[in-house]
C-alpha atoms as a PDB file:
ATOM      1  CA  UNK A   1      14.473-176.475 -13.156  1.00  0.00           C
ATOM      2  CA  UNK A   2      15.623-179.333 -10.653  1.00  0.00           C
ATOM      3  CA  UNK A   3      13.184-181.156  -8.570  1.00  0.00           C
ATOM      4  CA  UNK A   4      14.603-179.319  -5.251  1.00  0.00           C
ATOM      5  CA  UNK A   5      14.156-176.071  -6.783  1.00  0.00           C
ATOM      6  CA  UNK A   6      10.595-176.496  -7.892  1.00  0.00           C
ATOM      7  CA  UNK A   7       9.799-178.249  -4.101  1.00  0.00           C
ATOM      8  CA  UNK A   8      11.024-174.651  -2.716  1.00  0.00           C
ATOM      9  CA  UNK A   9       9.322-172.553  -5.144  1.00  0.00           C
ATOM     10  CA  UNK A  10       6.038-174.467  -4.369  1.00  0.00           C
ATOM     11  CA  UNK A  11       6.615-173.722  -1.099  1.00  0.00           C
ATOM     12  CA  UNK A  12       7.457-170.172  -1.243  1.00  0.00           C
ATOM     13  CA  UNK A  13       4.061-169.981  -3.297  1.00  0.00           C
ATOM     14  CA  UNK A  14       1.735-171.879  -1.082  1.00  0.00           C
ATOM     15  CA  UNK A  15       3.198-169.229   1.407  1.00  0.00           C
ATOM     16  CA  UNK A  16       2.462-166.478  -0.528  1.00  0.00           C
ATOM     17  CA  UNK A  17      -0.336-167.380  -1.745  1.00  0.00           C
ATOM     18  CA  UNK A  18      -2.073-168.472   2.258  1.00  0.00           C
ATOM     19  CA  UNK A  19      -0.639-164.667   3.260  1.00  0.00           C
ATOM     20  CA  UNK A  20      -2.895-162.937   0.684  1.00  0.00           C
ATOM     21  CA  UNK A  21      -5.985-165.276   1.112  1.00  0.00           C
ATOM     22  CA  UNK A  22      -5.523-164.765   4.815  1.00  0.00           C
ATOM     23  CA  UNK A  23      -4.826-160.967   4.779  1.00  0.00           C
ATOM     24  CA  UNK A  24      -8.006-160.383   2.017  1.00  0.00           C
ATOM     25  CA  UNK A  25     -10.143-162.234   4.613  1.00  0.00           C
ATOM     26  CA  UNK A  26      -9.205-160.867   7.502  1.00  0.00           C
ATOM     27  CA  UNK A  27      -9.636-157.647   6.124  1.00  0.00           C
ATOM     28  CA  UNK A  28     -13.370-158.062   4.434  1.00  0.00           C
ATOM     29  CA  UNK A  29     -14.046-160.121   7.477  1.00  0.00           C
ATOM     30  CA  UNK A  30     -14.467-162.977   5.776  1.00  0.00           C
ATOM     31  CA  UNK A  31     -13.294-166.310   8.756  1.00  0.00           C
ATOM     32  CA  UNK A  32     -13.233-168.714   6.341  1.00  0.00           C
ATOM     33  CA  UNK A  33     -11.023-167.215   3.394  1.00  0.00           C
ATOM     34  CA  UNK A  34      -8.841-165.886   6.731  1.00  0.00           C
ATOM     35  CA  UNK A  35      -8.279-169.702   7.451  1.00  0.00           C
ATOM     36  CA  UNK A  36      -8.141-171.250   4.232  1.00  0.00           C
ATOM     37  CA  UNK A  37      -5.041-168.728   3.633  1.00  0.00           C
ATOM     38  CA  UNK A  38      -3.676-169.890   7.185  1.00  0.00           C
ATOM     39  CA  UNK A  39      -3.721-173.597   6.070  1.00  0.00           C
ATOM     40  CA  UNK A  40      -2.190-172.675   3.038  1.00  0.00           C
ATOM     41  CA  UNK A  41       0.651-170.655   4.434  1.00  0.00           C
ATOM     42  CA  UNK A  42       1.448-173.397   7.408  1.00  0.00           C
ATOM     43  CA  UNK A  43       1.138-176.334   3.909  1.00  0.00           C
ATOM     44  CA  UNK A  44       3.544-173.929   2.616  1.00  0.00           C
ATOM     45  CA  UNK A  45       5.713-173.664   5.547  1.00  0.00           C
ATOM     46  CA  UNK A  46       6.005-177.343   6.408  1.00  0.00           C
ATOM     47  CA  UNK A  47       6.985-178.257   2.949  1.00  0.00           C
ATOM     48  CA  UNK A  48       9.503-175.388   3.472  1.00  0.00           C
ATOM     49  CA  UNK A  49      10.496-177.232   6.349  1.00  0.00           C
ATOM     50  CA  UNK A  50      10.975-180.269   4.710  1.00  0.00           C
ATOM     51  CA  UNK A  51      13.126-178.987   1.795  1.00  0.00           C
ATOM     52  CA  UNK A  52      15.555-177.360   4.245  1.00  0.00           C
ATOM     53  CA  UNK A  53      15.758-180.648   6.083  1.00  0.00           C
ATOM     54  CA  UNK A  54      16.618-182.267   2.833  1.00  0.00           C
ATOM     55  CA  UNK A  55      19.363-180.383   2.050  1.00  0.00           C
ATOM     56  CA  UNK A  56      20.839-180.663   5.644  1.00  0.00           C
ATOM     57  CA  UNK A  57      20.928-184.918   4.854  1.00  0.00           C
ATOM     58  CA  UNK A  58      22.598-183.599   1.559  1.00  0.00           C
ATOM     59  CA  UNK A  59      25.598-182.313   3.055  1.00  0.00           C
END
């Protein structure tokens, strides 16, 4: 797998991965799993971000 490719899968898990932490904690109530999954899912986002910017300079 190329570099590029493993940047946006990394992403797209940090993403998924904040969404469930923040949806499991929000729903047992839990504040600080509910924003541990929020950092991880704006980590994932900006690195998102940042790949998609990358391949703009590309082209």
């Amino acid at each position: 797998m190329s570099v590029v490719k493993e940047q946006k899968a990394r992403a797209k898990a940090e993403q998924a991965k904040g969404k469930v932490k923040k949806t499991t904690g929000r729903s047992v109530g839990n504040e600080s799993l509910e924003g541990k999954g929020r950092g991880e899912q704006v980590k994932g986002d900006a690195r998102q971000v940042k790949e998609k910017i990358k391949d703009m300079f590309k082209r």
